[in-house]
N, C-alpha and C. Protein backbone atom coordinates (compact mmCIF):
# COMPACT_ATOMS: atom_id res chain seq x y z
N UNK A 1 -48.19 -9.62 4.83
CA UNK A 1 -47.06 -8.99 4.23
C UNK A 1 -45.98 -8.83 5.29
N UNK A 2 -44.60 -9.69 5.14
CA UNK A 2 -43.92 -9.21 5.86
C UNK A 2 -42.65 -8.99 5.46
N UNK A 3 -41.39 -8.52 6.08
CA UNK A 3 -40.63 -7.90 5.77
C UNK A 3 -39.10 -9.11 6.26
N UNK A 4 -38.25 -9.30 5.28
CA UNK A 4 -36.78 -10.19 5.93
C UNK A 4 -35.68 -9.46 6.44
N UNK A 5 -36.53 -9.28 7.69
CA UNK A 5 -35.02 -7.97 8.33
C UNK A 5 -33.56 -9.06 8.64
N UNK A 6 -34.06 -10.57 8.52
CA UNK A 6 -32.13 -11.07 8.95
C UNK A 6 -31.56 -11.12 7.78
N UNK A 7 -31.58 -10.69 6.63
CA UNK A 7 -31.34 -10.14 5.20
C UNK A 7 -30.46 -8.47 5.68
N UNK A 8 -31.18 -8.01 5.79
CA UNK A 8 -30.84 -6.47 5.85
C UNK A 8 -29.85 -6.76 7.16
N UNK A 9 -30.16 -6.74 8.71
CA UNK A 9 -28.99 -7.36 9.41
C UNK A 9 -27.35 -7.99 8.93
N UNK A 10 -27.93 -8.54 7.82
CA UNK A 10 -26.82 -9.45 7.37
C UNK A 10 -26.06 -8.58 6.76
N UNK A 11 -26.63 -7.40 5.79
CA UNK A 11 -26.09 -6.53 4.76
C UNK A 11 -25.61 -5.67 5.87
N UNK A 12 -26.19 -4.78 7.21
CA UNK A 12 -25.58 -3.92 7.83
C UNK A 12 -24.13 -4.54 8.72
N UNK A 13 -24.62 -5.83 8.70
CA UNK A 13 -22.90 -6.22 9.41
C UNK A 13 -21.67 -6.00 7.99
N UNK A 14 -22.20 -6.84 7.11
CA UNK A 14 -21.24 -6.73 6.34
C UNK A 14 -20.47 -5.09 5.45
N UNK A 15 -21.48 -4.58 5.90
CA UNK A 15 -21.19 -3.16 5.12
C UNK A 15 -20.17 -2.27 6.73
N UNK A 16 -20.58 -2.89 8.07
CA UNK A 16 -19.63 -2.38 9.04
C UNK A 16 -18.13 -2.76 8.96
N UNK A 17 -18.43 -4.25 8.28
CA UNK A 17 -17.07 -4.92 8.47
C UNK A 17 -15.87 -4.30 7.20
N UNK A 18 -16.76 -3.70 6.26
CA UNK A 18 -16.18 -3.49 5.03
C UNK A 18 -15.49 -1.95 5.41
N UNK A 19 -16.43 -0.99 6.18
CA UNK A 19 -15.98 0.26 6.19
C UNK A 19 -14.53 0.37 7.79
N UNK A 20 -14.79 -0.70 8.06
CA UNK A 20 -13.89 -0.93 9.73
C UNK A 20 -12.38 -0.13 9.30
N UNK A 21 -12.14 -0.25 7.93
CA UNK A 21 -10.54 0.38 8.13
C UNK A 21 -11.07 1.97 8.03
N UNK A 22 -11.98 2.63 7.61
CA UNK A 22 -12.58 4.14 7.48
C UNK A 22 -12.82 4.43 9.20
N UNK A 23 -12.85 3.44 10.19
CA UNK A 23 -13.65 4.06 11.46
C UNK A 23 -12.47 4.53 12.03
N UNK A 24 -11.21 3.85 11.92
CA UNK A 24 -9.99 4.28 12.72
C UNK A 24 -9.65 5.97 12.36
N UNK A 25 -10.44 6.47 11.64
CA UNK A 25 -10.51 8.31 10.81
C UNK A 25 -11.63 8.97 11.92
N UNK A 26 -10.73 9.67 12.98
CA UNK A 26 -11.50 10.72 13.18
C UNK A 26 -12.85 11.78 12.27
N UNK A 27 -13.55 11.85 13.14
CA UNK A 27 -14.90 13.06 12.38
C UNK A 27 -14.04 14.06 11.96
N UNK A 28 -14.21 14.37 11.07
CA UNK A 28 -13.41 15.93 10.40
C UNK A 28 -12.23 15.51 10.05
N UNK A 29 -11.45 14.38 9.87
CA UNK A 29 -10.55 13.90 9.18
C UNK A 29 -10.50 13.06 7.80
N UNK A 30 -9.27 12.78 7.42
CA UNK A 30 -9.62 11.61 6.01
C UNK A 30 -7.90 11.34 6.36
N UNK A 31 -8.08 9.97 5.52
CA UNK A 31 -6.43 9.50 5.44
C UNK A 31 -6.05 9.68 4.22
N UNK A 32 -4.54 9.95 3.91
CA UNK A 32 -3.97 9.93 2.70
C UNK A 32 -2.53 8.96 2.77
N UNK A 33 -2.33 8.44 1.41
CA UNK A 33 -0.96 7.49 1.02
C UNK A 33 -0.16 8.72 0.40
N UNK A 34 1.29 8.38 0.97
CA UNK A 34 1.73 9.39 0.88
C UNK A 34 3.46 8.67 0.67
N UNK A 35 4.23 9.17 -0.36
CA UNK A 35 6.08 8.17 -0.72
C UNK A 35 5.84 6.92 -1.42
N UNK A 36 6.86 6.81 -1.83
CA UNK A 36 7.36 5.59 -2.57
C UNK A 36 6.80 4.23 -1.13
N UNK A 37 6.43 4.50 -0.13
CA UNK A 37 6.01 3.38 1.05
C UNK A 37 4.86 3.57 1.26
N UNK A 38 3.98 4.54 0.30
CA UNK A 38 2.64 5.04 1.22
C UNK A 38 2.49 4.84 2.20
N UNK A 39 2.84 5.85 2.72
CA UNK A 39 2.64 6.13 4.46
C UNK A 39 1.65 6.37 4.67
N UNK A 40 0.57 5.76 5.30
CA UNK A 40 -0.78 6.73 5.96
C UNK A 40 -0.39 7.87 6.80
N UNK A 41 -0.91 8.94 6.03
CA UNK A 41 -1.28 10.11 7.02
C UNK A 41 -2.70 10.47 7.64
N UNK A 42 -3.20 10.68 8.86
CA UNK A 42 -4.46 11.08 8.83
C UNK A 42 -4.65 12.59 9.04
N UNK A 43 -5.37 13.10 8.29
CA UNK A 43 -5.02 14.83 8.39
C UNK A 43 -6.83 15.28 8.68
N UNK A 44 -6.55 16.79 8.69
CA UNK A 44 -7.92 17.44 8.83
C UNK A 44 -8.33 17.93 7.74
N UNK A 45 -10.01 17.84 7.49
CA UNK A 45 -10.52 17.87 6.26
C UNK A 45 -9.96 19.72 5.87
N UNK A 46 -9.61 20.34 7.45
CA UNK A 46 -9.89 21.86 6.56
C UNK A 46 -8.66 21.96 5.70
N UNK A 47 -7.53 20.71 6.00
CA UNK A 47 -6.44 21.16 5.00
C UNK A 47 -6.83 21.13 3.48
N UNK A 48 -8.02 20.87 3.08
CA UNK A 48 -8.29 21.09 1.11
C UNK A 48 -8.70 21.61 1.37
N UNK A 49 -8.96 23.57 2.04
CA UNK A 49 -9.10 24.76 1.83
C UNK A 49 -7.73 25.49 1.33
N UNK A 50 -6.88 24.95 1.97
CA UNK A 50 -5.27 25.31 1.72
C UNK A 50 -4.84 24.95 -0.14
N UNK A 51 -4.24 25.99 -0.94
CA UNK A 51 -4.16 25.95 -2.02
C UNK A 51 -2.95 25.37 -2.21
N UNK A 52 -2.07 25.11 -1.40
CA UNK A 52 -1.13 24.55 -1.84
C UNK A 52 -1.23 22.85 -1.75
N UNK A 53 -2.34 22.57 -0.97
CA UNK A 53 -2.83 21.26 -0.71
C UNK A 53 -3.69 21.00 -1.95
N UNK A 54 -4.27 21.50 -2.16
CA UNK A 54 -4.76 21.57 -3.72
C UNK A 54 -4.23 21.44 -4.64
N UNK A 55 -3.30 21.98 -4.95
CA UNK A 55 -1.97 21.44 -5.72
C UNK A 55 -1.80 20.25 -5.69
N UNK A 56 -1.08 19.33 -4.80
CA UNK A 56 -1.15 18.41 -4.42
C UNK A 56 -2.40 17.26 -5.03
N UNK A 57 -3.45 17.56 -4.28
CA UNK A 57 -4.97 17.01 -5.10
C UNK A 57 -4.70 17.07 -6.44
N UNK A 58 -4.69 18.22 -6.90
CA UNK A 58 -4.58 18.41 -9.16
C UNK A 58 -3.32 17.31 -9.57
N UNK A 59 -2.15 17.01 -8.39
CA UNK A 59 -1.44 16.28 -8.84
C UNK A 59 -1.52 14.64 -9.11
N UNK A 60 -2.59 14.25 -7.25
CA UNK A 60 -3.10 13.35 -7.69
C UNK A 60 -4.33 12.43 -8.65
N UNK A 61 -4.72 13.86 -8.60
CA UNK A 61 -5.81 13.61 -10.27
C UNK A 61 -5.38 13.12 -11.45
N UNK A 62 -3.94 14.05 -12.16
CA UNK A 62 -3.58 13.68 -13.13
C UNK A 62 -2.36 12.65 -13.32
N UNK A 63 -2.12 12.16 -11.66
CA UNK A 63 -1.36 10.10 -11.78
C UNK A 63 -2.56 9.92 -11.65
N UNK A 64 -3.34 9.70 -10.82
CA UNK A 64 -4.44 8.54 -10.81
C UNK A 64 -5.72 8.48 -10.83
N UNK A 65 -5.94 9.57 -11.42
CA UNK A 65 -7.64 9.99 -11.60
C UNK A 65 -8.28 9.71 -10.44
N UNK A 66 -9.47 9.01 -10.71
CA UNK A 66 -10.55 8.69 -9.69
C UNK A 66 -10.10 7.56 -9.31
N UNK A 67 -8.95 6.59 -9.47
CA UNK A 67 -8.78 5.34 -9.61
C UNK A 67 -7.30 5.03 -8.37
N UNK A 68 -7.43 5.42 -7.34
CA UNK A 68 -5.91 5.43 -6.50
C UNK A 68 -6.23 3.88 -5.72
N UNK A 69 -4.63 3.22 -6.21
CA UNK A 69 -4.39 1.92 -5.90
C UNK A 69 -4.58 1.14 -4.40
N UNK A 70 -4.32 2.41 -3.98
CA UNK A 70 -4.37 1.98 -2.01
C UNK A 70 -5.99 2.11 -1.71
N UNK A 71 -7.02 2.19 -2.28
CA UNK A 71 -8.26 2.51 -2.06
C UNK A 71 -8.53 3.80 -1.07
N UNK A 72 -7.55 4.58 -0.98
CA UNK A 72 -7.71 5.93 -0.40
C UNK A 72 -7.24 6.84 -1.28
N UNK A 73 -6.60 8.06 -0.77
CA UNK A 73 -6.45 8.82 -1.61
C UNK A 73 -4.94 9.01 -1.96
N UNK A 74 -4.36 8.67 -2.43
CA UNK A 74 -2.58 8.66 -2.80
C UNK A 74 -2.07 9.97 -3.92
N UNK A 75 -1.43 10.50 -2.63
CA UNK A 75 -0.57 11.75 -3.15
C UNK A 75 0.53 11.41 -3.87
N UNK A 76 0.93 11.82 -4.56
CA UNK A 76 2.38 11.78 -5.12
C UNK A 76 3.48 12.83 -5.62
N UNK A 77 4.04 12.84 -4.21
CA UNK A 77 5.34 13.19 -3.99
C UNK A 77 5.77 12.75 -2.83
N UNK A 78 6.69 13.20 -2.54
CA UNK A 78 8.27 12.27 -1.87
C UNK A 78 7.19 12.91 -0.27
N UNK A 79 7.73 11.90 0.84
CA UNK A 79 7.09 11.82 2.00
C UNK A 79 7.40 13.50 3.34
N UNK A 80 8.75 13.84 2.55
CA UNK A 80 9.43 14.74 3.00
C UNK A 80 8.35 15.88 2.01
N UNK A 81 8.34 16.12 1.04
CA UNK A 81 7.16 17.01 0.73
C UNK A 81 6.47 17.52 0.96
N UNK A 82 5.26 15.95 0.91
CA UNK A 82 4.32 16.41 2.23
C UNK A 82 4.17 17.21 3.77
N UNK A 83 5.37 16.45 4.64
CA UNK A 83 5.16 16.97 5.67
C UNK A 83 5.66 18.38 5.89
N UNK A 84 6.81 18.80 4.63
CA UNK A 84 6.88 20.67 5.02
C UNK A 84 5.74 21.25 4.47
N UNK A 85 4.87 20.87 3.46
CA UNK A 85 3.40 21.60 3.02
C UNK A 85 2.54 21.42 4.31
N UNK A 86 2.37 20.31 4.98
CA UNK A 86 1.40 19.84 6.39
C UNK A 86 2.11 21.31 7.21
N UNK A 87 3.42 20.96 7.46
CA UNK A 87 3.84 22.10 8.54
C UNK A 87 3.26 23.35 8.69
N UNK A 88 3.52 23.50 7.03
CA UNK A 88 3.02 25.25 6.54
C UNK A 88 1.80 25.59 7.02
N UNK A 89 0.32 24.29 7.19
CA UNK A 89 -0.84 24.60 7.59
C UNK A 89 -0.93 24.62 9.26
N UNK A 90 -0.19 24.17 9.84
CA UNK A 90 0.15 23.85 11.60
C UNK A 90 0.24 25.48 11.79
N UNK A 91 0.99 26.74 11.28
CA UNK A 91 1.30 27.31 11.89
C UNK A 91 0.23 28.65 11.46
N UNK A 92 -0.82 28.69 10.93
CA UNK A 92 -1.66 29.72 10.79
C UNK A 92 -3.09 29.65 11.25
């Protein structure tokens, strides 16, 4: 009985190569699309404790459900938005 580990090898490269745009995300971070240019932002996970960031989230739920076009998570509102809500969490 034996086992085809250059099978599984094959699947762990390809599953590295697939997640390679997720590694450039710091531990304790996530990226978000963000304007009419989706801008990547990379932010810190504790900002979805913040309720006004939550907001935000409920907004992108009800444009794009579970289903956001950039395969990350796409906010929607204007890019200037975002970054005075980001600010608001910088200073507490």
């Amino acid at each position: 009985m034996g086992f085809r580990l250059p099978a599984i090898r094959r699947a762990s490269f390809a599953a590295r190569q697939a997640t390679s745009k997720s590694e450039d995300v710091p531990k304790g971070y996530f990226a978000v699309y963000v304007g009419e240019k989706q801008n990547r932002f990379v932010i810190p996970i504790s900002y979805l404790n913040q309720p006004s960031f939550q907001y935000l989230l409920s907004q992108a739920e009800e444009e794009f459900g579970y289903d956001h076009p950039m395969g990350g998570l796409t906010i929607p509102c204007s890019e200037d938005a975002f970054k005075h809500t980001i600010s608001c969490f910088n200073g507490q």
